[in-house]
N, C-alpha and C. Protein backbone atom coordinates (compact mmCIF):
# COMPACT_ATOMS: atom_id res chain seq x y z
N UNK A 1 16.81 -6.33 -11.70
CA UNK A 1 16.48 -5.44 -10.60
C UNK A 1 14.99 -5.10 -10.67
N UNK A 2 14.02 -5.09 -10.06
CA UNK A 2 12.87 -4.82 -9.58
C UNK A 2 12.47 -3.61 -9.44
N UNK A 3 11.34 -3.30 -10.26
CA UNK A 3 11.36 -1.21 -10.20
C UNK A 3 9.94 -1.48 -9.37
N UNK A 4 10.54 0.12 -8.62
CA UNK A 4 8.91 0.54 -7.82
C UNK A 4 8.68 1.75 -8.61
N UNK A 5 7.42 2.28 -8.48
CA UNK A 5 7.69 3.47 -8.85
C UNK A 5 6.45 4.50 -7.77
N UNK A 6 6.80 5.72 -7.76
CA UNK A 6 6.21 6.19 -6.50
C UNK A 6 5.60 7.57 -7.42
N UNK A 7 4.25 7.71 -7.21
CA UNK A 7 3.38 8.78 -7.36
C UNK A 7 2.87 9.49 -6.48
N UNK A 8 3.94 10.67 -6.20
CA UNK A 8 3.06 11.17 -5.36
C UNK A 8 3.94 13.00 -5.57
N UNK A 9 3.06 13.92 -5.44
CA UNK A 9 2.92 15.49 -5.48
C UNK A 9 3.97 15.51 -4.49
N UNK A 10 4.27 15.36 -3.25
CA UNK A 10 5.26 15.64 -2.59
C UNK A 10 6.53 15.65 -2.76
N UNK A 11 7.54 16.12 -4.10
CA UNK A 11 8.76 15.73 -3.94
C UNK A 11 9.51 15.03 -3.26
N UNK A 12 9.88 16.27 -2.01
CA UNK A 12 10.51 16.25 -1.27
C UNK A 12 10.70 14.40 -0.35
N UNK A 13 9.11 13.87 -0.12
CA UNK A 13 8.67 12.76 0.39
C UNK A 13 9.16 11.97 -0.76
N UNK A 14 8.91 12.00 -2.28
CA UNK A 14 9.67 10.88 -3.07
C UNK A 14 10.64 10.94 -2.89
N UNK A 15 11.59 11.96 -2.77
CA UNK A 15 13.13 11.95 -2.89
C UNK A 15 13.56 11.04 -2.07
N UNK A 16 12.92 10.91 -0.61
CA UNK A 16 13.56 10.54 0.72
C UNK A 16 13.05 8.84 0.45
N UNK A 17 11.96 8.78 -0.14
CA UNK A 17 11.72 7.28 -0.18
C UNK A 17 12.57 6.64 -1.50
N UNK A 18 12.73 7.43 -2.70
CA UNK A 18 13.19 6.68 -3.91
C UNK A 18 14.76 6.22 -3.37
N UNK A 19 15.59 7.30 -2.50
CA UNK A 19 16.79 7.39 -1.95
C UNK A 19 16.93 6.01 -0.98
N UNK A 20 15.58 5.58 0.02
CA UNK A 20 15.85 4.44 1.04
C UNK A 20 15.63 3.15 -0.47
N UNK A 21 14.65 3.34 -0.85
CA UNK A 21 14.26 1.86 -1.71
C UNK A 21 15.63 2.04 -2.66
N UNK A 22 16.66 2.46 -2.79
CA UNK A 22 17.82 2.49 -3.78
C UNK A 22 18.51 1.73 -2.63
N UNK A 23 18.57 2.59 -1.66
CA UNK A 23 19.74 1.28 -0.83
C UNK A 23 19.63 0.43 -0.77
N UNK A 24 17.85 0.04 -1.11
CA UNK A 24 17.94 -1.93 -0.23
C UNK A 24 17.97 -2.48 -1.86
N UNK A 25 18.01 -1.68 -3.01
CA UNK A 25 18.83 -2.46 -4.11
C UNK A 25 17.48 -1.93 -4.94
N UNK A 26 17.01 -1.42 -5.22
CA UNK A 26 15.65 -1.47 -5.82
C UNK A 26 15.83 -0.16 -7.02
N UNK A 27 15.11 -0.40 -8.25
CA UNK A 27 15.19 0.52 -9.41
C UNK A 27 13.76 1.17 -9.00
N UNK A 28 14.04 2.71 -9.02
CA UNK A 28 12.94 3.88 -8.80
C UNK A 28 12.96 4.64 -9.47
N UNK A 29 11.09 5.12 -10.11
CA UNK A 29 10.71 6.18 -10.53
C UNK A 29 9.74 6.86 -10.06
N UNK A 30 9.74 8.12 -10.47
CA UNK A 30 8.82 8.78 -9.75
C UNK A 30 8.43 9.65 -10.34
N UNK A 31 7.29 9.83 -10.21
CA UNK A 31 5.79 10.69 -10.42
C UNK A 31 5.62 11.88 -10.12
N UNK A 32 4.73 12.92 -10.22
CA UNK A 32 4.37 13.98 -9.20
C UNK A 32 3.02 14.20 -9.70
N UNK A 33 2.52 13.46 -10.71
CA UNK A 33 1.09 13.67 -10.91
C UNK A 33 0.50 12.40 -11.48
N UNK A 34 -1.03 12.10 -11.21
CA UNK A 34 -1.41 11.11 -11.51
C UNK A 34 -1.14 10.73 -13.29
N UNK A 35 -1.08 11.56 -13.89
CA UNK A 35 -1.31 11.57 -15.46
C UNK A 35 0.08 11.14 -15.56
N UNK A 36 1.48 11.79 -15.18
CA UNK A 36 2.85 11.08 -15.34
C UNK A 36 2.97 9.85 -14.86
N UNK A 37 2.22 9.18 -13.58
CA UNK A 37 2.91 8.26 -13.02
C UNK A 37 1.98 6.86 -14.13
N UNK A 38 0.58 6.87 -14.55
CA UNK A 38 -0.16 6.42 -15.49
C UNK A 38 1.06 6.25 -16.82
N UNK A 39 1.93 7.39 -17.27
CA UNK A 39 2.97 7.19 -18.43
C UNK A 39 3.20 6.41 -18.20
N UNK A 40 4.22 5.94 -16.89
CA UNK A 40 5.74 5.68 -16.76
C UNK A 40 5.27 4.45 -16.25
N UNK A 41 4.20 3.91 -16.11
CA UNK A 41 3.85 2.63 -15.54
C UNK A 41 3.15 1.96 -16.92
N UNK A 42 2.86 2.68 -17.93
CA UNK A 42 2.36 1.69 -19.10
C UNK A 42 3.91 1.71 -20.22
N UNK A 43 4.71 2.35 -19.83
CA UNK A 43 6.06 2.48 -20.88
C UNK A 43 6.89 1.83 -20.16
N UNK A 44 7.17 1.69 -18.43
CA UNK A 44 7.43 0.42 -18.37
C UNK A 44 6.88 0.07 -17.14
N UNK A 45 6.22 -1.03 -16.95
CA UNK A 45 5.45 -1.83 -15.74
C UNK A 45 6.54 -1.67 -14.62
N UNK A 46 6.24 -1.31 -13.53
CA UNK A 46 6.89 -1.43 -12.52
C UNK A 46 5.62 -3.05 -11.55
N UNK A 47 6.98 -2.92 -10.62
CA UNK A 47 6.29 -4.46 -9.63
C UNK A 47 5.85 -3.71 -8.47
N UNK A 48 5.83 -2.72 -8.26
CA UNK A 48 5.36 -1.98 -6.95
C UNK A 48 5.18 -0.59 -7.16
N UNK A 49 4.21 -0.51 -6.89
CA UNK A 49 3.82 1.44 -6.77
C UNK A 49 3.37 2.23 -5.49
N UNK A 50 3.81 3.13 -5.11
CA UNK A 50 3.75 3.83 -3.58
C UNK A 50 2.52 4.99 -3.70
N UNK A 51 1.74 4.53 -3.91
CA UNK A 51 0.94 5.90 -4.52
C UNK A 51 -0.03 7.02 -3.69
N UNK A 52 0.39 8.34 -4.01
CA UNK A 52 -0.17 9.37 -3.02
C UNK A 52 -2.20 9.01 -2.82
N UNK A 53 -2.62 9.49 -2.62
CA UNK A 53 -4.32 9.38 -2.73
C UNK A 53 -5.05 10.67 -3.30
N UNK A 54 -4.11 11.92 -3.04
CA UNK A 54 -4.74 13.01 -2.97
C UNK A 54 -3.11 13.62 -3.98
N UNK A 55 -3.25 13.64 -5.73
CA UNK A 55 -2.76 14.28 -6.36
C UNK A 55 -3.04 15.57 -7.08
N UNK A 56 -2.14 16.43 -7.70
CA UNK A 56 -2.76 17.84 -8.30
C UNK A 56 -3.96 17.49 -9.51
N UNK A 57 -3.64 16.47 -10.30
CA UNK A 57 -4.62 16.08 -11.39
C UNK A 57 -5.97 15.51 -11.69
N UNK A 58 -5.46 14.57 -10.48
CA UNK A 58 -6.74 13.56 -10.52
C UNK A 58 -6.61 13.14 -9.59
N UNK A 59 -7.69 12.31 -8.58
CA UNK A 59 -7.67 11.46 -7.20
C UNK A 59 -6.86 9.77 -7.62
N UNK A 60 -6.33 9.98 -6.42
CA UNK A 60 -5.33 8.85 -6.39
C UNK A 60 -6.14 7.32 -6.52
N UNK A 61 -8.35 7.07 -6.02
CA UNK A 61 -8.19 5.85 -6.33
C UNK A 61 -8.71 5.97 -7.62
N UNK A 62 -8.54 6.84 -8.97
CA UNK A 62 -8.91 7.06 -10.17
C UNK A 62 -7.38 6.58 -10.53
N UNK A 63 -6.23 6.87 -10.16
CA UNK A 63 -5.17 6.54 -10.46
C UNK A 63 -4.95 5.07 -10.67
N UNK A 64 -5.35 4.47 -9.05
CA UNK A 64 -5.10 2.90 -8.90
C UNK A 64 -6.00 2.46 -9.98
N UNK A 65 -7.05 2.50 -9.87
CA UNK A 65 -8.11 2.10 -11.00
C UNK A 65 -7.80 1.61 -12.60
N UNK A 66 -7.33 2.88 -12.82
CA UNK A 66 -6.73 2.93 -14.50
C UNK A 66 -5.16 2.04 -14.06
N UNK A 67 -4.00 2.36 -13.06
CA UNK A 67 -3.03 1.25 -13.47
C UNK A 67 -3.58 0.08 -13.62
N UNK A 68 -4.27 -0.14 -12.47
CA UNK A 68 -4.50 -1.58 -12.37
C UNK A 68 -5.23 -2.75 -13.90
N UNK A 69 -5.53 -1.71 -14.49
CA UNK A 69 -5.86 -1.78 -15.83
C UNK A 69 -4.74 -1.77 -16.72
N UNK A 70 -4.03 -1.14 -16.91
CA UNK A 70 -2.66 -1.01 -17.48
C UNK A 70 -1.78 -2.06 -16.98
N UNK A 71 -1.46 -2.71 -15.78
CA UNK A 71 -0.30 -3.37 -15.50
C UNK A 71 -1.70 -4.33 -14.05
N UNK A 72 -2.30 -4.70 -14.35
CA UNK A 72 -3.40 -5.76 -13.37
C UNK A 72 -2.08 -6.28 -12.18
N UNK A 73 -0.98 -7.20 -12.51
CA UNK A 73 -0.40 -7.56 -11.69
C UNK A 73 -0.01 -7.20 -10.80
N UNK A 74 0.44 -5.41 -11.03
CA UNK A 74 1.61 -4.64 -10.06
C UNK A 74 0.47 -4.41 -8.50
N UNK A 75 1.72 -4.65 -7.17
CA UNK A 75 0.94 -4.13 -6.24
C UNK A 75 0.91 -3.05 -6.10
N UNK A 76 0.04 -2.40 -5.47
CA UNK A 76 0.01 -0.97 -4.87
C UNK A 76 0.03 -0.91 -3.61
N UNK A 77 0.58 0.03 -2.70
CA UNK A 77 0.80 0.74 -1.65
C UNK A 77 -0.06 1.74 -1.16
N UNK A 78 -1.06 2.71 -1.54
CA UNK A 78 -1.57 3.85 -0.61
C UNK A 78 -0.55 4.60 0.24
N UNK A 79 -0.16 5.32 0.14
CA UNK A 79 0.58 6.28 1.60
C UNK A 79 -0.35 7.92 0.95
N UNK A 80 -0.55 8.28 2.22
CA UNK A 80 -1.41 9.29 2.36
C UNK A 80 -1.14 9.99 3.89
N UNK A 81 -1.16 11.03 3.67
CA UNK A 81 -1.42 11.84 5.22
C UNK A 81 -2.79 12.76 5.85
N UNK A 82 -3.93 12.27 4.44
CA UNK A 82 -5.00 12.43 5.34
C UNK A 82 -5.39 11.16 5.27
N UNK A 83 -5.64 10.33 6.30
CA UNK A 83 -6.22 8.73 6.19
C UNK A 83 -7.41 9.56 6.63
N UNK A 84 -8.87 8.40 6.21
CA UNK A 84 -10.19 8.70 6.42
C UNK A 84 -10.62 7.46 6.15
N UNK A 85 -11.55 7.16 6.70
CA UNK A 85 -12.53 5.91 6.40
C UNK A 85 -12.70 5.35 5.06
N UNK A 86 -13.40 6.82 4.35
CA UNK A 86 -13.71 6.58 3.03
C UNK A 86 -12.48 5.98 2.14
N UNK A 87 -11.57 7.38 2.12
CA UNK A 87 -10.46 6.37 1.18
C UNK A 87 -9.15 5.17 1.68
N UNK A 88 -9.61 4.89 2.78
CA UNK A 88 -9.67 3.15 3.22
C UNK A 88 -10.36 2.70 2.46
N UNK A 89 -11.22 2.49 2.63
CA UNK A 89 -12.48 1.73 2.24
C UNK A 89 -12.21 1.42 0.77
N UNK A 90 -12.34 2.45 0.20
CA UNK A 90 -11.56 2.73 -1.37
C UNK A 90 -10.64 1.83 -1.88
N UNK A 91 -9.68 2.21 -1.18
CA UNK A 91 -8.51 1.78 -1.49
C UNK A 91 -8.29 -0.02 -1.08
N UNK A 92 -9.16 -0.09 0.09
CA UNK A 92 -8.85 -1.79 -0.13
C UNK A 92 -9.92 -2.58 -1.54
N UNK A 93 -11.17 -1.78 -1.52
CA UNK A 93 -11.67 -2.37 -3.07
C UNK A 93 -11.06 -2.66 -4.34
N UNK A 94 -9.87 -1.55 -4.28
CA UNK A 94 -8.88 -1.53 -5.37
C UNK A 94 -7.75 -2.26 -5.21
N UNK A 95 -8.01 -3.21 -4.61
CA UNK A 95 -7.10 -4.62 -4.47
C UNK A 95 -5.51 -3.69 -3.77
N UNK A 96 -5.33 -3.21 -3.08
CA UNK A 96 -3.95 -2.48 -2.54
C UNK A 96 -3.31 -3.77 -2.22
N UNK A 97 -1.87 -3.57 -1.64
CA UNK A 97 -1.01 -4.16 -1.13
C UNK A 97 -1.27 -4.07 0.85
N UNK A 98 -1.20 -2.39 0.53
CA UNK A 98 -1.17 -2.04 1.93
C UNK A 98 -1.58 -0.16 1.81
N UNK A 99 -1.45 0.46 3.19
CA UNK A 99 -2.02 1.78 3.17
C UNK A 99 -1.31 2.12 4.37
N UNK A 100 -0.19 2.78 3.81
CA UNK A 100 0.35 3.73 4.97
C UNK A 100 0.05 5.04 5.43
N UNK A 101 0.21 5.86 6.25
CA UNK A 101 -0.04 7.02 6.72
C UNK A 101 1.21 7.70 6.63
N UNK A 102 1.56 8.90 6.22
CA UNK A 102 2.58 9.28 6.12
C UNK A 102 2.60 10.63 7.40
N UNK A 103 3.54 10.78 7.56
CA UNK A 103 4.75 9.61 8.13
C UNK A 103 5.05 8.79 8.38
N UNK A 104 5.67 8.11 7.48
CA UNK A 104 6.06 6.28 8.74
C UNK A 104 7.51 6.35 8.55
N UNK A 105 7.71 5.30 9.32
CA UNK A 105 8.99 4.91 9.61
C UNK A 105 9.74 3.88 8.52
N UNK A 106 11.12 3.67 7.91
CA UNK A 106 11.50 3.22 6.84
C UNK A 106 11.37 1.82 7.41
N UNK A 107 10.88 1.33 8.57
CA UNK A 107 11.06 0.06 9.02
C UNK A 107 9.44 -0.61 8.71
N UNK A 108 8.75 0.15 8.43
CA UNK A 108 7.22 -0.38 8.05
C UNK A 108 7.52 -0.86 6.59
N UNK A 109 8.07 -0.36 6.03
CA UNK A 109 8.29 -1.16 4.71
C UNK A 109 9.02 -2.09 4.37
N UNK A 110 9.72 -2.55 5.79
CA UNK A 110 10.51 -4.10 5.23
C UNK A 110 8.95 -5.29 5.25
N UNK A 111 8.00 -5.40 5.70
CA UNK A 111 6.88 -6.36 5.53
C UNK A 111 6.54 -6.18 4.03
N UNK A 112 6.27 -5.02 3.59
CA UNK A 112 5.54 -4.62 2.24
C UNK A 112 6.35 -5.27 1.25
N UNK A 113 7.93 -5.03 1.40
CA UNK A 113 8.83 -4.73 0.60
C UNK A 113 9.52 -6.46 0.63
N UNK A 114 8.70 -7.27 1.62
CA UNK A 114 9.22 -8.47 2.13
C UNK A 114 7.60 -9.50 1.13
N UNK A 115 6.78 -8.73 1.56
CA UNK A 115 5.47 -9.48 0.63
C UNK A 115 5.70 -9.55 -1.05
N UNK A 116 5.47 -8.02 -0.90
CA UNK A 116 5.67 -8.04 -2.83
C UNK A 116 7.14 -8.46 -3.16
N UNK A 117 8.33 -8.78 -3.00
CA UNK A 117 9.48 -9.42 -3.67
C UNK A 117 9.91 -10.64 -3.47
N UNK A 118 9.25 -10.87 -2.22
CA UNK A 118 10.08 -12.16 -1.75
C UNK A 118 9.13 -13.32 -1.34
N UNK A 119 7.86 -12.86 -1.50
CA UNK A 119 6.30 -13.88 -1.29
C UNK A 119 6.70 -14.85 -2.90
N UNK A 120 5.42 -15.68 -2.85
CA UNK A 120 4.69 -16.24 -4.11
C UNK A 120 4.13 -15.23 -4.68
N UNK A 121 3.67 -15.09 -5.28
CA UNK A 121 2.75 -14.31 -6.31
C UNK A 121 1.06 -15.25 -6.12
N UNK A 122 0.38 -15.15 -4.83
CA UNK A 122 -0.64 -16.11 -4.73
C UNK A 122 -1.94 -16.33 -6.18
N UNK A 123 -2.48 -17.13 -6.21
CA UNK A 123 -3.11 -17.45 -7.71
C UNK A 123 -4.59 -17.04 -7.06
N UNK A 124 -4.83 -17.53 -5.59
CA UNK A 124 -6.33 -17.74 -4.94
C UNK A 124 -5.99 -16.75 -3.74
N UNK A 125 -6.89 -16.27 -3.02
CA UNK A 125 -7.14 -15.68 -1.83
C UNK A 125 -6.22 -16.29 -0.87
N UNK A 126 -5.06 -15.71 -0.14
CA UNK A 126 -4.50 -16.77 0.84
C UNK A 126 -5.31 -16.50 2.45
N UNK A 127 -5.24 -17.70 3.00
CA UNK A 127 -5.46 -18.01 4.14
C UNK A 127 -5.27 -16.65 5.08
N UNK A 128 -5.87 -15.76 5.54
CA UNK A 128 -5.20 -14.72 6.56
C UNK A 128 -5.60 -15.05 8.33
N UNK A 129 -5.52 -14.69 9.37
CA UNK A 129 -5.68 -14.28 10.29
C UNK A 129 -4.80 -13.09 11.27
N UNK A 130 -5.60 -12.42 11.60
CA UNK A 130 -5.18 -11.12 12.38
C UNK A 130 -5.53 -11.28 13.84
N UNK A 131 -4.75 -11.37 14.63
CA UNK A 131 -4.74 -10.45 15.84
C UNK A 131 -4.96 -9.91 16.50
N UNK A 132 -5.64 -9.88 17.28
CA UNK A 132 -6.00 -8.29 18.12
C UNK A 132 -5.88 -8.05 19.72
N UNK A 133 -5.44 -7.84 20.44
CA UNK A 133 -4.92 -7.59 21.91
C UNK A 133 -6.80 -7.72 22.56
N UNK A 134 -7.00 -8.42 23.72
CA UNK A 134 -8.09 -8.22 23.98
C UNK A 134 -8.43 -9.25 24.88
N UNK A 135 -9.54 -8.88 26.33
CA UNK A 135 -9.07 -9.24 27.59
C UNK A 135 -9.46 -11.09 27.37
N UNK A 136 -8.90 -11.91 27.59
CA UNK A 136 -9.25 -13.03 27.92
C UNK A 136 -8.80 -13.82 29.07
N UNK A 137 -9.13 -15.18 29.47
CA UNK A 137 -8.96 -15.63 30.73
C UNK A 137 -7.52 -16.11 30.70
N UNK A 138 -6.89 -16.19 29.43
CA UNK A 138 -5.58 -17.10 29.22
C UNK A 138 -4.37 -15.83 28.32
N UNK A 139 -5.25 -14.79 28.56
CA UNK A 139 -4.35 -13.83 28.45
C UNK A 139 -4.05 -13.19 26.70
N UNK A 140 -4.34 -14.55 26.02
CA UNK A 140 -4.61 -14.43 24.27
C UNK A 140 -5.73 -13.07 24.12
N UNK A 141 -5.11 -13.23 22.53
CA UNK A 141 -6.10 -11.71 22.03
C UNK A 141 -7.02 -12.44 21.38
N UNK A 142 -7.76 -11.60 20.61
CA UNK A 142 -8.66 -11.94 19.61
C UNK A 142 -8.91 -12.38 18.21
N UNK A 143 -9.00 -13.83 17.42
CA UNK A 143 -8.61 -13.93 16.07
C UNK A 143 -9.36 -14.03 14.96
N UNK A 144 -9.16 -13.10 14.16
CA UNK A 144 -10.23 -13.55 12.83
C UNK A 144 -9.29 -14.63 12.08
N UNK A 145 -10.41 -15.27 11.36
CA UNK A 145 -10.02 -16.14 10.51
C UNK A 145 -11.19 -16.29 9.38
N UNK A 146 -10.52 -16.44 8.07
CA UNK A 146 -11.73 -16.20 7.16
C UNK A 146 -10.87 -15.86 5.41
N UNK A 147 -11.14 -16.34 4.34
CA UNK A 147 -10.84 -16.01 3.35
C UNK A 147 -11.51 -15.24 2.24
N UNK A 148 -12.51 -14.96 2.93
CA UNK A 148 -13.55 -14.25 2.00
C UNK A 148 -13.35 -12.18 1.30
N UNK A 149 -13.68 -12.18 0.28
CA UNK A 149 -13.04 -11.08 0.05
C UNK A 149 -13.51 -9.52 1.26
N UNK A 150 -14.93 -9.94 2.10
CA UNK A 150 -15.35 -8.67 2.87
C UNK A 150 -14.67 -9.07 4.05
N UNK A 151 -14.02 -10.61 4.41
CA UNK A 151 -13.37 -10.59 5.70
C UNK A 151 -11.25 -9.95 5.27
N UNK A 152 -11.01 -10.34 4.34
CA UNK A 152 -9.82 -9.47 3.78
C UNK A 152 -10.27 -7.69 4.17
N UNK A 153 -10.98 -7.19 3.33
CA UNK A 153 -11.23 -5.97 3.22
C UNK A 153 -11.22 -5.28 4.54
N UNK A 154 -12.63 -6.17 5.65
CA UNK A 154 -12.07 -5.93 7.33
C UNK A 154 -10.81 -5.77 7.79
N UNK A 155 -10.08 -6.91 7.51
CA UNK A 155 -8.60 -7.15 7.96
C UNK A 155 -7.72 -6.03 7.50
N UNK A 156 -7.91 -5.47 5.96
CA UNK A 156 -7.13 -4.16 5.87
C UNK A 156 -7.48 -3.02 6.81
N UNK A 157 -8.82 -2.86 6.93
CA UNK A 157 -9.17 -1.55 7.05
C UNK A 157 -8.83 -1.37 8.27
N UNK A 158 -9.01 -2.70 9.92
CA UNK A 158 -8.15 -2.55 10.78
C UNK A 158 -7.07 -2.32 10.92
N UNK A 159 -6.35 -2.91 9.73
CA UNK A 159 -5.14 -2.74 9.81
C UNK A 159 -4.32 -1.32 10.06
N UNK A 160 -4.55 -0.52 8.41
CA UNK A 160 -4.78 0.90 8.24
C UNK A 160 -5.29 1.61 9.59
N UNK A 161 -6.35 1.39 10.27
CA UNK A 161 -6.59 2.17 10.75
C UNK A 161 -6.01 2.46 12.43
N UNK A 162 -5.49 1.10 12.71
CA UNK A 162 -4.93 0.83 13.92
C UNK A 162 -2.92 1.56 13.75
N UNK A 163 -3.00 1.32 12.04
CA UNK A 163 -1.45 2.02 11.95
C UNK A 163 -1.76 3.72 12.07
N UNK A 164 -2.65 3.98 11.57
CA UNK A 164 -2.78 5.48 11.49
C UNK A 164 -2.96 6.45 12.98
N UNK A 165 -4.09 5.17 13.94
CA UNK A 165 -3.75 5.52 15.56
C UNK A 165 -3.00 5.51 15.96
N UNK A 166 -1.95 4.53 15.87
CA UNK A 166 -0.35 4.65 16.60
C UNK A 166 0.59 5.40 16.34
N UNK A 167 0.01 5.73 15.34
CA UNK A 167 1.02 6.87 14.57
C UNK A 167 0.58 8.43 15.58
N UNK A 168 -0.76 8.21 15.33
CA UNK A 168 -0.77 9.43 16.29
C UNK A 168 -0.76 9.71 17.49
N UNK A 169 -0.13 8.58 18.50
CA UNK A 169 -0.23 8.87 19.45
C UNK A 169 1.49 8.89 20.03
């Protein structure tokens, strides 16, 4: 069975997520401060971490930083409910998975939850292109294409930031 483990000060928000990632079969632990969730990820490696940005102890990309040091392989997640530029920005340097805005919906995490378990484990940069709605004569949107680590980093930060608009509207 495959452990996530989720750091984040909000109880109440772990409870409701450790409770969905149990149904779809998944072993969960959970955190409430950066210094516990740092324990429980070097005593035992989890394959996925949900991690707050803004904890009581320490800042969440001081958190990613040091796991990623402790367990290099595991992905990380970001969920946060103040999104900002900066810790975007942040957070895709620190190699993330992805960066949700909290609230989301339990249906945003079948992609995440579909990448980190059920992907390859890629060795090199994979191939990406993104999307984007935008006026043309044939009705197509707009596509990046590019493998480079500042055209990735673009591709998150649209990403993030286009989820965090829809969210608010």
């Amino acid at each position: 069975m495959q452990t996530v483990l989720i750091i984040d000060d909000n109880q109440e928000f772990a409870k409701v997520l450790s409770r969905e990632l149990r149904r779809r079969g998944y072993a969960v632990q959970s955190a409430h401060s950066g210094q516990a969730g740092l324990a429980l990820a070097a005593e035992s490696p989890p394959r996925l971490i949900f991690l707050d940005l803004r904890l009581p102890d320490m800042a969440g990309i001081d958190v990613l930083n040091r796991v990623k040091a402790i367990v290099p392989e595991v992905d990380v997640v970001i969920v946060t409910a103040y999104p900002e530029l900066s810790s975007a920005m942040a957070a895709i340097k620190g190699r993330v998975t992805d960066y949700l805005c909290k609230p989301f919906a339990f249906d945003e995490l079948d992609g995440v939850l579909r990448t980190v378990f059920d992907g390859p484990r890629p060795t090199h940069a994979p191939m990406l292109s993104v999307s984007m709605p935008g006026p043309r004569e044939n009705g197509g949107g707009i596509e990046m294409v590019g493998v480079s680590a500042a055209i990735q980093e673009l591709r998150a930060l649209i990403a993030a930031h286009v989820r965090c608009v829809l969210e608010d509207l």
